[in-house]
N, C-alpha and C. Protein backbone atom coordinates (compact mmCIF):
# COMPACT_ATOMS: atom_id res chain seq x y z
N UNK A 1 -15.27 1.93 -14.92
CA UNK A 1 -14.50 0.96 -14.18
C UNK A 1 -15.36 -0.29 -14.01
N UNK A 2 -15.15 -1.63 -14.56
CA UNK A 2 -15.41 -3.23 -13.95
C UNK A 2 -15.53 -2.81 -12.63
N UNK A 3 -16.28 -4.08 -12.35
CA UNK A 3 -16.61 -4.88 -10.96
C UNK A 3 -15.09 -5.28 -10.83
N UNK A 4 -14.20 -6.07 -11.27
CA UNK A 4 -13.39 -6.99 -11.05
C UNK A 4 -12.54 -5.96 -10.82
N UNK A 5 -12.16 -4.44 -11.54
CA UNK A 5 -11.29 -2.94 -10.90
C UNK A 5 -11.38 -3.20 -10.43
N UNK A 6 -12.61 -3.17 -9.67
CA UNK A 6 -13.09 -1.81 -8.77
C UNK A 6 -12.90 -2.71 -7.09
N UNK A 7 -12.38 -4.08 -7.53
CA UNK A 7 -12.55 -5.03 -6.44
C UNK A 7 -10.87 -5.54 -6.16
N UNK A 8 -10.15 -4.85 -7.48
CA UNK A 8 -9.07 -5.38 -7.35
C UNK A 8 -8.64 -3.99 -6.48
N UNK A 9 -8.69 -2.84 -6.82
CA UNK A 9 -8.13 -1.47 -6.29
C UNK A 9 -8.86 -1.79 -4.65
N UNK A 10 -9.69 -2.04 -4.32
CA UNK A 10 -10.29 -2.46 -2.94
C UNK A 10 -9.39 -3.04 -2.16
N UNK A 11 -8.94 -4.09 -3.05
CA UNK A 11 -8.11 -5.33 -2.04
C UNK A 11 -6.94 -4.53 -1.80
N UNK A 12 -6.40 -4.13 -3.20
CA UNK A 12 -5.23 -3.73 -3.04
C UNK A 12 -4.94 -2.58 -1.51
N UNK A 13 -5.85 -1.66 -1.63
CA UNK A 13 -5.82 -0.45 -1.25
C UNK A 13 -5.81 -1.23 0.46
N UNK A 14 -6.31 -1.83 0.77
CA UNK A 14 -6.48 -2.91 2.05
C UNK A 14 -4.81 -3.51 2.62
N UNK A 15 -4.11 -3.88 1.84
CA UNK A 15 -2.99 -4.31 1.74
C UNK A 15 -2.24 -3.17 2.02
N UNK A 16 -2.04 -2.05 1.29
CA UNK A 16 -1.40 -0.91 1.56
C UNK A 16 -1.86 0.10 2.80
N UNK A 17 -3.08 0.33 3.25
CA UNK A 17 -3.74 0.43 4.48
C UNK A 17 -2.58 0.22 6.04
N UNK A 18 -1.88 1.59 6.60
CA UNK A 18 -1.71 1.75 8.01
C UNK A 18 -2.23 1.75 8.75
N UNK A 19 -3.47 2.68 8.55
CA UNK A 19 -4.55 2.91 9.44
C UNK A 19 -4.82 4.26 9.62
N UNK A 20 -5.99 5.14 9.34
CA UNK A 20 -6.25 6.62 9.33
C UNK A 20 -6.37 6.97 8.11
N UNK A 21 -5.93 6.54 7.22
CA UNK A 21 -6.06 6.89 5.49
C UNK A 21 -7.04 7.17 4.65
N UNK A 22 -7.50 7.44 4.17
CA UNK A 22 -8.25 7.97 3.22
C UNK A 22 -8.53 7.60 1.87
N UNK A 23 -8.73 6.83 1.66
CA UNK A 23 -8.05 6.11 -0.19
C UNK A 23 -9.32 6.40 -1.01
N UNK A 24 -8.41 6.83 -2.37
CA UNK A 24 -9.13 7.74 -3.35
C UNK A 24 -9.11 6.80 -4.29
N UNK A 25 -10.03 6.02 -4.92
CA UNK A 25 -9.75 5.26 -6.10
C UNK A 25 -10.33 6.53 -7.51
N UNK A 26 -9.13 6.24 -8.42
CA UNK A 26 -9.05 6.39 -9.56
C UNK A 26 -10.11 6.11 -10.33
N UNK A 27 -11.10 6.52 -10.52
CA UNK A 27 -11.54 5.59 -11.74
C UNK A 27 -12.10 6.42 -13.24
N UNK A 28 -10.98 6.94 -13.23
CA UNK A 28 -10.91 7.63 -14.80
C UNK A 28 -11.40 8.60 -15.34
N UNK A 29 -11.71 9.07 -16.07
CA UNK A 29 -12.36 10.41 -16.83
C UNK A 29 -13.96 10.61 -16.46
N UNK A 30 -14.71 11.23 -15.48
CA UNK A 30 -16.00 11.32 -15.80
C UNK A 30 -16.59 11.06 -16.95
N UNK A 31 -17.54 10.47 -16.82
CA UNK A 31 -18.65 10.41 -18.14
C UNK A 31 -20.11 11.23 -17.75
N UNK A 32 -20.67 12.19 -18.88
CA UNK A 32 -21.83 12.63 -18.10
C UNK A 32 -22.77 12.01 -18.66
N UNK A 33 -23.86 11.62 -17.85
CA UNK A 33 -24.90 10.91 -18.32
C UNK A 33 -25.46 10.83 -19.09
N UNK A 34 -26.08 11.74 -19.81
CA UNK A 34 -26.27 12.20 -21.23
C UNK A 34 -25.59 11.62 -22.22
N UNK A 35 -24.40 11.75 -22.03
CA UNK A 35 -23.64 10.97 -23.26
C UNK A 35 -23.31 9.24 -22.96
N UNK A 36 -23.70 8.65 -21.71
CA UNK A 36 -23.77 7.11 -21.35
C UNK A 36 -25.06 6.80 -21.63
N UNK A 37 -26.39 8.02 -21.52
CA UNK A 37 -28.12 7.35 -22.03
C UNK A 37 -27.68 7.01 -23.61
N UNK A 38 -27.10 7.91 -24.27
CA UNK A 38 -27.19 8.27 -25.84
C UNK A 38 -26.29 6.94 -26.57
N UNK A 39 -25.18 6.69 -25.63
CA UNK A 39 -24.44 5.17 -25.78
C UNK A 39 -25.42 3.65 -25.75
N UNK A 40 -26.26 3.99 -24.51
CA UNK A 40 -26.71 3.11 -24.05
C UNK A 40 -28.15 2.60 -25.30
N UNK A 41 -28.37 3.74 -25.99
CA UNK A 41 -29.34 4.00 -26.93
C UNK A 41 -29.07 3.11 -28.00
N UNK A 42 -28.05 3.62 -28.62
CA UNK A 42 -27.29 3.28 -29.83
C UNK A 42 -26.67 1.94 -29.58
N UNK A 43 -25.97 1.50 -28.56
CA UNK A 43 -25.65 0.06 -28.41
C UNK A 43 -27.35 -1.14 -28.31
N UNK A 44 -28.25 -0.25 -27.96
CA UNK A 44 -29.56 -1.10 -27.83
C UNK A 44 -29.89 -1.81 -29.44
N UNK A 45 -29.40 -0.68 -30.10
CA UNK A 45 -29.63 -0.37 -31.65
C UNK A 45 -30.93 0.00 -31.86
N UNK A 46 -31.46 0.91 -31.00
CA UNK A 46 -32.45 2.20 -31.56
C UNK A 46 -31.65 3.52 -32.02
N UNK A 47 -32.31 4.69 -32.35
CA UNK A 47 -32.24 5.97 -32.31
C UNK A 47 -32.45 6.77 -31.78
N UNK A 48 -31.84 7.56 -31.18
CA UNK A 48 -31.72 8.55 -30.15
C UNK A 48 -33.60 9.27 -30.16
N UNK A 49 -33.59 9.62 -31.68
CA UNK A 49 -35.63 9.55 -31.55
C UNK A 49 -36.44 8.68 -30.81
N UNK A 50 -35.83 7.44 -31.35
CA UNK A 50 -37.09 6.27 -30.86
C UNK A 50 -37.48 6.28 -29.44
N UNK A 51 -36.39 6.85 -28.49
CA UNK A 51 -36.22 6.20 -27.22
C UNK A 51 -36.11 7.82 -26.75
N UNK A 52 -37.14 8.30 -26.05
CA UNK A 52 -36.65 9.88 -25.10
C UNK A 52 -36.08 9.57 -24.16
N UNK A 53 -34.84 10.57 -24.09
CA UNK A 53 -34.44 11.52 -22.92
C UNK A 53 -34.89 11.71 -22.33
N UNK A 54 -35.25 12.30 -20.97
CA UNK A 54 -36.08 13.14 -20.00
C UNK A 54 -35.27 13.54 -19.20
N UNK A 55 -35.09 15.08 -19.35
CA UNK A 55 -33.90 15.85 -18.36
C UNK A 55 -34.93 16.18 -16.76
N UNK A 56 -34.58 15.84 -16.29
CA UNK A 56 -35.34 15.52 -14.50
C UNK A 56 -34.64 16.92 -13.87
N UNK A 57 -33.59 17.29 -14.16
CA UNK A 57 -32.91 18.28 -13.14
C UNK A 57 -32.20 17.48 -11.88
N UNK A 58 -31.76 18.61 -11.12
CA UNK A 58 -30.81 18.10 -9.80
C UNK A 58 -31.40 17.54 -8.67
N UNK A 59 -31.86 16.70 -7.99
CA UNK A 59 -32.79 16.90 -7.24
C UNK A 59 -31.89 17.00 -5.54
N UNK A 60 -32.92 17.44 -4.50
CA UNK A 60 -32.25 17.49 -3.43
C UNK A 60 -31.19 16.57 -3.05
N UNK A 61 -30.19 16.61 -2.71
CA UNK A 61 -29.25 16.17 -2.14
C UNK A 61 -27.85 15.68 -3.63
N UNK A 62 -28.70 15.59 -5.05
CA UNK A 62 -27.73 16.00 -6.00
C UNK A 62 -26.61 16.77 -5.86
N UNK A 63 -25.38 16.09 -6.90
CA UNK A 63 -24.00 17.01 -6.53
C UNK A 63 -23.87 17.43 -8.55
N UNK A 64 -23.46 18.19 -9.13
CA UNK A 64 -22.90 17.91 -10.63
C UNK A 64 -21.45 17.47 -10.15
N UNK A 65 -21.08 17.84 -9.20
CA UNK A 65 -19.72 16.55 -9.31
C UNK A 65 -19.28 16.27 -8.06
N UNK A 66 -18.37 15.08 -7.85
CA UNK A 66 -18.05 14.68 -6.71
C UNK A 66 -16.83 15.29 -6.25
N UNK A 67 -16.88 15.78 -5.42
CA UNK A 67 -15.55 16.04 -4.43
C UNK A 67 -14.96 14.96 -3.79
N UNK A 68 -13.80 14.69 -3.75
CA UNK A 68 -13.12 13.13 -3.41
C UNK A 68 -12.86 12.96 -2.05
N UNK A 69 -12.15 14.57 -2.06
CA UNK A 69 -11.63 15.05 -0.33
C UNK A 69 -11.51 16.69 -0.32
N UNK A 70 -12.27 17.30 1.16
CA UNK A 70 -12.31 18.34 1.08
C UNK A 70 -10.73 19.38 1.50
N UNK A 71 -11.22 20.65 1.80
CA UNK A 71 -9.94 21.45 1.83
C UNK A 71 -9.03 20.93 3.16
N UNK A 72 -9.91 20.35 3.77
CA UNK A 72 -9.05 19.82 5.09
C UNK A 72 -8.84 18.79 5.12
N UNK A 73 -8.46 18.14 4.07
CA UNK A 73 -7.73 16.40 3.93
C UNK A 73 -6.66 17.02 3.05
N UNK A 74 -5.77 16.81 3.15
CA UNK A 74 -4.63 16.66 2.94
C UNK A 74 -4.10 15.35 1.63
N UNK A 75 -4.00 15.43 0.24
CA UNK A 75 -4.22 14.38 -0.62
C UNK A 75 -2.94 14.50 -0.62
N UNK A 76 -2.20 13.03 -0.59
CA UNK A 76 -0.89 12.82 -0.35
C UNK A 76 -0.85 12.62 -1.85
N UNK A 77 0.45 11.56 -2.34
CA UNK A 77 0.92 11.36 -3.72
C UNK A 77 -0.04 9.57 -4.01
N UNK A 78 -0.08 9.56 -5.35
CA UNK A 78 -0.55 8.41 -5.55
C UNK A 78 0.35 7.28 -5.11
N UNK A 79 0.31 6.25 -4.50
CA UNK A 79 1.11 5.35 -4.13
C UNK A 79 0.80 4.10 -4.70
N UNK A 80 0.05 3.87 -5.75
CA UNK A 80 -0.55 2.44 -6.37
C UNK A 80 -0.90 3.14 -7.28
N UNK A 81 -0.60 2.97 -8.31
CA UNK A 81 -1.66 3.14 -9.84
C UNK A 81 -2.77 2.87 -9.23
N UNK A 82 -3.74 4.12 -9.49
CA UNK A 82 -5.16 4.89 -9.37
C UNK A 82 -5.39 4.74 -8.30
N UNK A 83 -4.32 4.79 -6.65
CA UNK A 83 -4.84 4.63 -5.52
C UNK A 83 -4.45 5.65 -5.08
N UNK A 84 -4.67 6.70 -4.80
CA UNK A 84 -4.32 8.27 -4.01
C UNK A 84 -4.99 7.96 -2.19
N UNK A 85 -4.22 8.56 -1.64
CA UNK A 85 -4.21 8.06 -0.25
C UNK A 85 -4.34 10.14 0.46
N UNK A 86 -5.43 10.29 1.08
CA UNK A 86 -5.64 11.66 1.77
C UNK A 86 -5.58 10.97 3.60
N UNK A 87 -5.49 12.16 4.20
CA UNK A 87 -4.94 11.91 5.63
C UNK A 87 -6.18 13.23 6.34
N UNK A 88 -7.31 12.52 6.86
CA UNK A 88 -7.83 14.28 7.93
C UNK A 88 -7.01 14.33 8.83
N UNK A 89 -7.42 16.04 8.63
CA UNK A 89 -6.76 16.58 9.69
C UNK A 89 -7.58 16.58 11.29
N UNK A 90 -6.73 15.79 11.82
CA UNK A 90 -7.45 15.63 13.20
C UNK A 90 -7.29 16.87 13.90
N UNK A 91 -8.69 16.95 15.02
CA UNK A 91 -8.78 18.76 15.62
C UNK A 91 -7.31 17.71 17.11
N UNK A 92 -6.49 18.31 17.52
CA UNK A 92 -5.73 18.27 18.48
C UNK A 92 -6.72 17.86 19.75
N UNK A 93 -5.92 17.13 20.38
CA UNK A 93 -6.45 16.84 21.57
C UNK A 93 -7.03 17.80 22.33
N UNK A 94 -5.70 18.83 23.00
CA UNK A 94 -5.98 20.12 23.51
C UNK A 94 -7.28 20.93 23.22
N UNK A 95 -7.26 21.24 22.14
CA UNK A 95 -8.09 21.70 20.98
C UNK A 95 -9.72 21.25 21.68
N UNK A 96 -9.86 19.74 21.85
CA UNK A 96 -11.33 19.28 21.54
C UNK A 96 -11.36 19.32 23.46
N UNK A 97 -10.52 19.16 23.91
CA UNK A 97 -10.59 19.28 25.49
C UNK A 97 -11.38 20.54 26.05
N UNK A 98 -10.48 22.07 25.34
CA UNK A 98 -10.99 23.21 24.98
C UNK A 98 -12.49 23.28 24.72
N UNK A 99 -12.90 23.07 24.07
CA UNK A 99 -14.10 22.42 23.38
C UNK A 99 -15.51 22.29 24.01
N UNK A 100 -14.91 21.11 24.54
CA UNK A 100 -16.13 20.08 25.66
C UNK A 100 -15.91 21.07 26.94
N UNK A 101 -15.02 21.82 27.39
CA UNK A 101 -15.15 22.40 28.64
C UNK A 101 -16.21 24.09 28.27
N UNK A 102 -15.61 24.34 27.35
CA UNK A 102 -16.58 25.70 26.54
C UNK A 102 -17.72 25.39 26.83
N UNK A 103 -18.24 24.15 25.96
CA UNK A 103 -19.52 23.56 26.29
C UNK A 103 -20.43 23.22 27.08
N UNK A 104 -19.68 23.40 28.03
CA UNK A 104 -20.34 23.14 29.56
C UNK A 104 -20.59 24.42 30.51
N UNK A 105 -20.25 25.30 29.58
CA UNK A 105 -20.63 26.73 30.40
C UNK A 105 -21.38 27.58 29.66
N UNK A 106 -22.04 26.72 28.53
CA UNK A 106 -23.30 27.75 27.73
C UNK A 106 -24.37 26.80 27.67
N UNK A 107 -25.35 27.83 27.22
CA UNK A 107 -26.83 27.65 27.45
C UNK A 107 -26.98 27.12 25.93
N UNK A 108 -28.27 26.44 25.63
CA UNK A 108 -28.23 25.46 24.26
C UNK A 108 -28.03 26.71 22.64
N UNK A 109 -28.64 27.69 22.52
CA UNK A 109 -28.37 28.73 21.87
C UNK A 109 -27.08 28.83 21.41
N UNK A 110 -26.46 29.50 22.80
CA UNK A 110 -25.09 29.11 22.31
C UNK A 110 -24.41 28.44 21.91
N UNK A 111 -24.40 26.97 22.84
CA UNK A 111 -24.02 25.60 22.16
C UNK A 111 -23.95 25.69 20.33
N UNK A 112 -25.00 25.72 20.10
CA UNK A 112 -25.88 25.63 18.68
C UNK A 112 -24.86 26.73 18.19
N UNK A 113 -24.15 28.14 18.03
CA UNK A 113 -23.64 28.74 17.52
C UNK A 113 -22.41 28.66 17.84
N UNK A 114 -21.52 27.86 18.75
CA UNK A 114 -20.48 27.62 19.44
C UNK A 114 -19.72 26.57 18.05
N UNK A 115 -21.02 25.23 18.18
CA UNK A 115 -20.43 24.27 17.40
C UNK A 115 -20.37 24.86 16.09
N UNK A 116 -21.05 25.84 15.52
CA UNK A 116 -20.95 26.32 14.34
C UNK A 116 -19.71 26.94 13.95
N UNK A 117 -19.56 27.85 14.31
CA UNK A 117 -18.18 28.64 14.79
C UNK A 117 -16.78 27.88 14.58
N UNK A 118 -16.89 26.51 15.82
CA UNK A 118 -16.13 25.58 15.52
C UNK A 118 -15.80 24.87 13.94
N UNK A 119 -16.61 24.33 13.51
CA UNK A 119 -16.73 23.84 12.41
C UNK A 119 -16.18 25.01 10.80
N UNK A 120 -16.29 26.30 11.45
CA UNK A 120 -16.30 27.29 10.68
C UNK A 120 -14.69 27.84 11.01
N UNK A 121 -14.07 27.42 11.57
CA UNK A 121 -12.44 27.46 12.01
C UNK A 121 -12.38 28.34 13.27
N UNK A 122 -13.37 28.91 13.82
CA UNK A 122 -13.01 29.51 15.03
C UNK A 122 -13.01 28.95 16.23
N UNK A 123 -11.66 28.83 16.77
CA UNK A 123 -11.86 28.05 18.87
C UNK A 123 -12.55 28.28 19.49
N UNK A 124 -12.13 30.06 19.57
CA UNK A 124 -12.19 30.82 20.71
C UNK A 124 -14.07 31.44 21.20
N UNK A 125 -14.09 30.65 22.03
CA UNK A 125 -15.71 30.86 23.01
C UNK A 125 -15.68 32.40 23.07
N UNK A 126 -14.52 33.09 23.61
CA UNK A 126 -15.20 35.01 23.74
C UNK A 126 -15.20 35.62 22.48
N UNK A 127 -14.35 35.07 21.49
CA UNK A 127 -15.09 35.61 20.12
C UNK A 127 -16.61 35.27 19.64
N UNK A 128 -16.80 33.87 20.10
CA UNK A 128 -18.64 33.36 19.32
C UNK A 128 -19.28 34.71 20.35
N UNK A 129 -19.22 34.55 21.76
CA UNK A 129 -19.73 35.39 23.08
C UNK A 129 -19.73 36.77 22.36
N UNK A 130 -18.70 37.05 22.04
CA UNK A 130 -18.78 38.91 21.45
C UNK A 130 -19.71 38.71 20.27
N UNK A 131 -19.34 37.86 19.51
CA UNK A 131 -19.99 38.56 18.04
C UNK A 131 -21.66 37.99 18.58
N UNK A 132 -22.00 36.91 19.16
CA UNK A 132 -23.44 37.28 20.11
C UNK A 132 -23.52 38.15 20.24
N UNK A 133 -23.24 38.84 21.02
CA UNK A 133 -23.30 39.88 22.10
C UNK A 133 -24.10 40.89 20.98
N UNK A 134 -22.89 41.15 20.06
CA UNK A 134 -23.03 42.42 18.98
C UNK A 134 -24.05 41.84 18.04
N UNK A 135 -24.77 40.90 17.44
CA UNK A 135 -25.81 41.13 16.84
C UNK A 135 -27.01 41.02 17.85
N UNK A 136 -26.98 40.53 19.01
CA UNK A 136 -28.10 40.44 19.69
C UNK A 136 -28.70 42.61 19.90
N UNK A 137 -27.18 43.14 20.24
CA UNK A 137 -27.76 44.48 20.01
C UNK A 137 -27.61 45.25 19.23
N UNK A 138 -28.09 44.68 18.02
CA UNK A 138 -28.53 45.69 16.91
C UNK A 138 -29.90 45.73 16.93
């Protein structure tokens, strides 16, 4: 994808913008690097000999591919050529009220396995409390 795309799908996507959205730009078929060095080679007008490769590996925080939006966004229909629009799912008011009051009746330990829990789809404080409970006595 151009600069001048990648600036036009920007604006655009701005224009179409309610508010809360998520916008997924399009921008076409992966290319893997390997085959953009080996381009980049051959358009230089060397040979893939003349000029090494050097495979480095993944390094920390490396992905082999991008995820756009996870299982809890919601990817609606494309609404602009190459503009896909996802929506998070917000935790409910109730829900995070729940939450912050849980939070205020445990010790940091818990906290620390509470928010985990949370994040991991579970609400409920006497389920994190039990399954404590039960590995603390094994």
């Amino acid at each position: 994808m151009t600069i001048p795309e990648a600036s036009r799908l920007v604006i655009q996507a701005g224009a179409l913008a309610d508010g809360g959205e998520i916008f997924v730009l399009d921008m076409g078929e992966p290319m893997k690097i390997l085959d953009l060095a080996r381009n980049l080679i051959r358009l230089s007008g060397y040979k893939e000999e003349e000029i090494g490769i050097e495979y480095s590996g993944i390094r920390p925080g490396e992905k082999m591919y991008e995820e756009l939006l996870n299982t809890n966004e919601i990817q609606e229909q494309n609404i602009y050529p190459k503009i896909h629009v996802g929506k998070a799912n917000c935790i409910p008011n109730d829900l995070l009220i729940n939450f912050l009051t849980d939070l205020e009746s445990l010790h940091s330990e818990e906290i620390k396995q509470y928010v985990i829990s949370v994040a991991n789809g579970v609400f409920h404080k006497e389920e994190i409390l039990m399954s404590k409970r039960s590995t603390q006595s094994r």
